[in-house]
Protein backbone atom coordinates (compact mmCIF):
# COMPACT_ATOMS: atom_id res chain seq x y z
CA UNK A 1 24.22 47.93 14.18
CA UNK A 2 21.28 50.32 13.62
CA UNK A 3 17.67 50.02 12.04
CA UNK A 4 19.23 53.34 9.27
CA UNK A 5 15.65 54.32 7.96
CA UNK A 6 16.07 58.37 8.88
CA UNK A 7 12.22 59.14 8.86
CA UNK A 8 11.82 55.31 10.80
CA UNK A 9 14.79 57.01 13.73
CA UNK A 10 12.85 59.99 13.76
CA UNK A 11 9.55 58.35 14.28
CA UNK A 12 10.98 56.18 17.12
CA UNK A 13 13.17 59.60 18.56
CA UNK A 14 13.34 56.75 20.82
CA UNK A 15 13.99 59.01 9.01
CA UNK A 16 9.26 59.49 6.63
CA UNK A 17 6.38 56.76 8.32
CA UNK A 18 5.56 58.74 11.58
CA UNK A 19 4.63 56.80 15.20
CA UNK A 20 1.34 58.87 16.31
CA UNK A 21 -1.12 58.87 19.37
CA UNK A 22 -4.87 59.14 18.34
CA UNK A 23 -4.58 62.78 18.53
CA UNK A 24 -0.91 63.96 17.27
CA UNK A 25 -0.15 67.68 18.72
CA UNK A 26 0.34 70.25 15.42
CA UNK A 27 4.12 70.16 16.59
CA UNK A 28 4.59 66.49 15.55
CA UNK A 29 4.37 67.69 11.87
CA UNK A 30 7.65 69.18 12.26
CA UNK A 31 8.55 65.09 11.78
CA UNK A 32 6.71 64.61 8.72
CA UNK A 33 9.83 66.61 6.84
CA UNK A 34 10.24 66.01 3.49
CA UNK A 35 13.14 68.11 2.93
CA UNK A 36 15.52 69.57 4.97
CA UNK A 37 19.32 71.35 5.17
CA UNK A 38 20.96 71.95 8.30
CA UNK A 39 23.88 73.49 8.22
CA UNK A 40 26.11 73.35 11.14
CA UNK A 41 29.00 74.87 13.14
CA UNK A 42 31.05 73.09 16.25
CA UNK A 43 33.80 75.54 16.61
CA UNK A 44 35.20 73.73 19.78
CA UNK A 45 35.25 70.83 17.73
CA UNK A 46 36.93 72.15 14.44
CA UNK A 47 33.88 70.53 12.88
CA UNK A 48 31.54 72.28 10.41
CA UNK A 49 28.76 70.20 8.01
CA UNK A 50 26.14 71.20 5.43
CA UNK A 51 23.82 68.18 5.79
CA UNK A 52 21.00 67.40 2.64
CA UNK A 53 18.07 65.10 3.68
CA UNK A 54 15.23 63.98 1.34
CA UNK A 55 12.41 61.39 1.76
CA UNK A 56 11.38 59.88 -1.61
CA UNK A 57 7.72 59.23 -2.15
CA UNK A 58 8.22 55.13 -1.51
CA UNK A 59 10.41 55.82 1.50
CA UNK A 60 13.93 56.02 0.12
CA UNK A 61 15.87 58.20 1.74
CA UNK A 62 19.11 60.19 0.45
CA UNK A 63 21.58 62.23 2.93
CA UNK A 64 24.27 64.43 0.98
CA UNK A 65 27.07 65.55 3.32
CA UNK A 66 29.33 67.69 2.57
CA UNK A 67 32.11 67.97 5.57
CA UNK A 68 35.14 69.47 7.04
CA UNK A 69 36.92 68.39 10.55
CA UNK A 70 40.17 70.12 10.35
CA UNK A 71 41.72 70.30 7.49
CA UNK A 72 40.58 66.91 6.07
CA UNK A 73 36.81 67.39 4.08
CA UNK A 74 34.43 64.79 2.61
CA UNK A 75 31.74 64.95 0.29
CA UNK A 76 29.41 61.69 0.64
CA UNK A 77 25.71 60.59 -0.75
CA UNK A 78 24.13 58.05 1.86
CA UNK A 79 20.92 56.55 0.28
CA UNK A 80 18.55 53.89 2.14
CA UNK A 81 16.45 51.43 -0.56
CA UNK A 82 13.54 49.58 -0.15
CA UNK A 83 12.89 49.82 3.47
CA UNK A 84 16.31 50.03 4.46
CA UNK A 85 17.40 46.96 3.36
CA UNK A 86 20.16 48.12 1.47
CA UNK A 87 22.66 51.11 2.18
CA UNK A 88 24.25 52.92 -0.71
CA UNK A 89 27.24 54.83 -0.25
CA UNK A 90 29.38 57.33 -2.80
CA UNK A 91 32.17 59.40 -2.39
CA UNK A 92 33.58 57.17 0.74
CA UNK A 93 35.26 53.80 1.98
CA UNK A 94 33.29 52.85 5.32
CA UNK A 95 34.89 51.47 7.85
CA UNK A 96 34.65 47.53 8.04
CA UNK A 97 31.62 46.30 10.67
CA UNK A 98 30.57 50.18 10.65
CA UNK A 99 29.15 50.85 7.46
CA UNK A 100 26.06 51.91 9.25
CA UNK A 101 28.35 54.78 10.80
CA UNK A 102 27.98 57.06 7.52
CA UNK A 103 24.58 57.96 8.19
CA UNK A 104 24.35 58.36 12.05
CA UNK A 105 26.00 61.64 12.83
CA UNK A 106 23.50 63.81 10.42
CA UNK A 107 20.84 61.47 11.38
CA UNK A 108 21.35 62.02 15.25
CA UNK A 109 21.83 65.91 14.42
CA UNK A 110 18.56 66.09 12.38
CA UNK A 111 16.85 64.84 15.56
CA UNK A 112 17.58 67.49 17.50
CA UNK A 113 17.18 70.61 15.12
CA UNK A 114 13.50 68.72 15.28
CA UNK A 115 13.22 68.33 19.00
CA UNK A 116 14.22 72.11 19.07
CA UNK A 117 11.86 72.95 16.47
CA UNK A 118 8.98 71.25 17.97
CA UNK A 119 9.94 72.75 21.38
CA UNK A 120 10.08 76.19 20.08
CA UNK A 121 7.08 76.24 17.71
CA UNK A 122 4.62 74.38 19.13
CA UNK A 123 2.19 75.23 16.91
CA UNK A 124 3.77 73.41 14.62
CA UNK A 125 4.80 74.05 10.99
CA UNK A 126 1.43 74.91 9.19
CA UNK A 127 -0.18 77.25 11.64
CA UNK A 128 3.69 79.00 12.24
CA UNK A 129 3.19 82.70 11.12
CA UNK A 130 6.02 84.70 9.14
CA UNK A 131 8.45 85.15 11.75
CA UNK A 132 9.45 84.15 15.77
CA UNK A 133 12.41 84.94 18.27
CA UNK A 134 13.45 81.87 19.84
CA UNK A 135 14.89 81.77 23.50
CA UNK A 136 13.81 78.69 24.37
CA UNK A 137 15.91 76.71 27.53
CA UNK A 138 15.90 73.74 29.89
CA UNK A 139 17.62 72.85 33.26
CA UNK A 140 17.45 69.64 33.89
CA UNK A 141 15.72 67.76 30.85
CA UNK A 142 18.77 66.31 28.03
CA UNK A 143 17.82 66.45 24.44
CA UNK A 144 18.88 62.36 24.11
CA UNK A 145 18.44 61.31 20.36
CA UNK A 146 19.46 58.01 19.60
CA UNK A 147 19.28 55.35 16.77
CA UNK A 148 18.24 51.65 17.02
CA UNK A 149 19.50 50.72 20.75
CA UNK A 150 23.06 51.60 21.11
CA UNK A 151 23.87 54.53 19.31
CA UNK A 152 22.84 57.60 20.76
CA UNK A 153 23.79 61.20 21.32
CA UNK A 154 22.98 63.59 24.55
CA UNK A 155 22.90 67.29 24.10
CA UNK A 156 23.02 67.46 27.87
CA UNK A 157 21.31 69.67 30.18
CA UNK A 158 21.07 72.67 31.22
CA UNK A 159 21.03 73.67 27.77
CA UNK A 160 19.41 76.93 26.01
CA UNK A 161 18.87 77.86 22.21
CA UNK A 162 18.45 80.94 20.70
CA UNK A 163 17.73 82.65 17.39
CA UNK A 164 14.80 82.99 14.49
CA UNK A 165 12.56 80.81 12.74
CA UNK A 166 11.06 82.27 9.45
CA UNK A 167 8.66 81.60 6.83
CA UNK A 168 10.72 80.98 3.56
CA UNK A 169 9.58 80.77 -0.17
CA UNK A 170 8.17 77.66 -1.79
CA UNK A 171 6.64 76.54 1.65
CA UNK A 172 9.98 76.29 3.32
CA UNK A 173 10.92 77.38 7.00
CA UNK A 174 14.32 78.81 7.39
CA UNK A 175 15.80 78.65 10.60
CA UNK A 176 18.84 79.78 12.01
CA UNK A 177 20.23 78.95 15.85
CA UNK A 178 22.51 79.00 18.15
CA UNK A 179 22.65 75.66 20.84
CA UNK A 180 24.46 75.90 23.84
CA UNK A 181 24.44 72.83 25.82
CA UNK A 182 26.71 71.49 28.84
CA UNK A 183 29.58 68.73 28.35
CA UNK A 184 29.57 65.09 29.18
CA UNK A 185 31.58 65.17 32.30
CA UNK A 186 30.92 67.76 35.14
CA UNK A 187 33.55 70.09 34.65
CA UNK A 188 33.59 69.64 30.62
CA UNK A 189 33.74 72.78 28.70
CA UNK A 190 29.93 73.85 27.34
CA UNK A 191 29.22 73.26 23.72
CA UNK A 192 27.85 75.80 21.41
CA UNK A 193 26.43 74.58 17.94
CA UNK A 194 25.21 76.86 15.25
CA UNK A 195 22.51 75.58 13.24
CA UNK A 196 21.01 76.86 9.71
CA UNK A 197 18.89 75.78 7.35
CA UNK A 198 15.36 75.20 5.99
CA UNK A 199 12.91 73.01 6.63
CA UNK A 200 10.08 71.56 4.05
CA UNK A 201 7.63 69.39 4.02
CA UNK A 202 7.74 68.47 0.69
CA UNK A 203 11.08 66.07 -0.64
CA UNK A 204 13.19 67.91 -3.49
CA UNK A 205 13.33 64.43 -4.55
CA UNK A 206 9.89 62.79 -5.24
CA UNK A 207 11.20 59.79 -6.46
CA UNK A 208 14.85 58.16 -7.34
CA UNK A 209 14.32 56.85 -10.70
CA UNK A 210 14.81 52.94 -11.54
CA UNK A 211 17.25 54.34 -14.12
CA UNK A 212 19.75 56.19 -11.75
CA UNK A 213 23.09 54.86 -12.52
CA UNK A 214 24.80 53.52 -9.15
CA UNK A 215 28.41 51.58 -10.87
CA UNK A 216 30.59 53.36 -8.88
CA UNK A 217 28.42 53.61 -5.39
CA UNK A 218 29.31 50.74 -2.86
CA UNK A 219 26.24 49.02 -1.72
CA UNK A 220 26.04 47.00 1.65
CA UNK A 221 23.13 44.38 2.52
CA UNK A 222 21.01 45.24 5.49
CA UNK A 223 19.80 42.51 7.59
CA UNK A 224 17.22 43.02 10.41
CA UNK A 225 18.34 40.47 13.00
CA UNK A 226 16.71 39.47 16.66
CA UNK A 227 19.07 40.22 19.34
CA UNK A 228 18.77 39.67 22.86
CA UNK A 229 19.34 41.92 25.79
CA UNK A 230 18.71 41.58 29.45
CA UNK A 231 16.26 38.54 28.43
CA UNK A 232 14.30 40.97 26.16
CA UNK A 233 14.69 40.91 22.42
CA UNK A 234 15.15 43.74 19.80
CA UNK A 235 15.66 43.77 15.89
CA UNK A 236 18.96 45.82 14.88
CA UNK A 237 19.86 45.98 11.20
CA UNK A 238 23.65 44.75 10.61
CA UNK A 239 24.64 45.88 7.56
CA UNK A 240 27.06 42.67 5.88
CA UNK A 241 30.87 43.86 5.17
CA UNK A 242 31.61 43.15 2.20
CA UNK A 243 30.30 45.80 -0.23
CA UNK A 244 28.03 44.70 -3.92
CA UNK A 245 28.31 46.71 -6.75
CA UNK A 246 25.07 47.43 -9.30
CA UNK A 247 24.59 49.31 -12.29
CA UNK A 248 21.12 50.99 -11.50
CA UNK A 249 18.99 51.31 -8.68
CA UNK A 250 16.12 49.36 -10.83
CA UNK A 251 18.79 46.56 -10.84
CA UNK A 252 19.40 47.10 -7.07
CA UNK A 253 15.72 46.98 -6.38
CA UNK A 254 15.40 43.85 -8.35
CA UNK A 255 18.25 41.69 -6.61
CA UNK A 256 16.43 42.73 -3.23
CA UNK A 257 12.80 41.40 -4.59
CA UNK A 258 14.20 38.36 -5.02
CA UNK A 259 16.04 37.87 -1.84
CA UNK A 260 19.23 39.28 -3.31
CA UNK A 261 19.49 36.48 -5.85
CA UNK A 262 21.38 37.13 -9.10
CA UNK A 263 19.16 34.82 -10.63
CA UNK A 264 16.57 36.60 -12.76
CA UNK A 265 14.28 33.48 -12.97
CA UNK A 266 14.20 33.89 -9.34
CA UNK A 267 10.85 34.41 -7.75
CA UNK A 268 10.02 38.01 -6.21
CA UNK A 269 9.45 37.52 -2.27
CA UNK A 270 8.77 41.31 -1.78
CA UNK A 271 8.24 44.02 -4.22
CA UNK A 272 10.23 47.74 -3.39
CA UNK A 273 8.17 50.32 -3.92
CA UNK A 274 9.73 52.78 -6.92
């Protein structure tokens, strides 16, 4: 299981907190996104997705997806609380001892509309003008996104992506490309992904109030937890199976401050930030 922070997978591209060097390249804003849809086409696949994500001011982070793979759709809200430590689902069972599954696909797919915006604007988002052709290619170099240490994604090499970035309304970037990238195996079909969407710095979603009802939403209890690899140890999050069920995110927020005790006289051993 994954560390499921969005802006913290994008920092590491090894969800918004961002990993810098003393002097960050204008292209690395392109991770500070506060807002962004992608919408996105595998025809090969029979897959299509219209992916929501929003940072909150304090870090939350909401995904809405909205899917179809063949004839069978899903409409889901993913939500991470109070630095990740809790995933909140609606709108789907996940499967047991994969809970952390709901938000990896859009997650791994956000990273590389970013990787491909960074390559193609590398001025990055604030000096971008008003409008820009992309043809932008590689032969040798995989886009390889991944999340926590085992789950990953390769758009594999050679690869090229086409299209046009332009400057939106209300300080958004609308882009819309085409990816065409080679298979996993050697003589595996070539991919082609259409992505759409706009990107924003600033979250349509500020905040998620204290008061947002959540009695329906499953909620799962993320643990970060040392494991050890090759004599080298990591911290993945392992989200527990069985699924808790509050009626706000205030009360949510309050069970975590105090170690996920039901006990309100309970002392607070961390405060979330709301």
């Amino acid at each position: 299981m994954k560390k499921i922070g969005w802006l913290v997978v994008l920092l590491a591209l090894t969800p918004l907190a961002f990993a810098q060097t003393q002097k960050p390249s204008p292209a690395a804003d392109w991770y500070r996104a506060g807002h962004v849809t992608l919408r996105l086409t595998d025809a090969a696949h029979d897959f299509s997705a219209a992916w929501q994500f929003d940072r909150a001011d304090n870090g939350d982070n909401r995904v809405v997806r909205e899917e179809r793979r063949g004839t069978a759709a899903v409409n889901v809200t993913v939500m991470t609380v109070c630095d990740d430590l809790a995933l909140v689902v609606q709108g789907v069972t996940p499967e047991r001892r994969h809970e952390l599954r709901e938000i990896d696909e859009p997650v791994l797919h956000l990273q590389m509309l970013l990787r491909l915006l960074v390559r193609a604007v590398p001025e990055g988002p604030v000096a971008f003008g008003n409008d820009k052709l992309v043809e932008i290619s590689e032969a040798t170099n995989t886009i390889r996104v991944r999340k926590g240490m085992d789950t990953r994604r390769d758009f594999n090499a050679p690869w090229q992506a086409r299209g046009r970035i332009q400057r939106a309304a209300g300080g958004e970037i609308a882009f819309d490309l085409v990816l065409n990238h080679a298979g996993n195996e050697a003589k595996a079909a070539r991919t082609e992904l259409k992505l759409a969407g706009v990107w924003r710095q600033q979250s349509r979603a500020q905040s998620f109030d204290d008061a947002m009802e959540i009695a329906d939403w499953q909620v799962f209890r993320v643990d970060p937890v040392p494991v050890s690899t090759g004599g080298n140890t990591h911290v993945e999050s392992v989200a527990a199976s069985r699924p808790l069920r509050y009626a706000t995110l205030g009360h949510l927020r309050r069970h975590i401050e105090r170690g996920w005790s039901a006990n309100p006289k309970v002392n607070a051993v961390m405060q979330c930030k709301s």
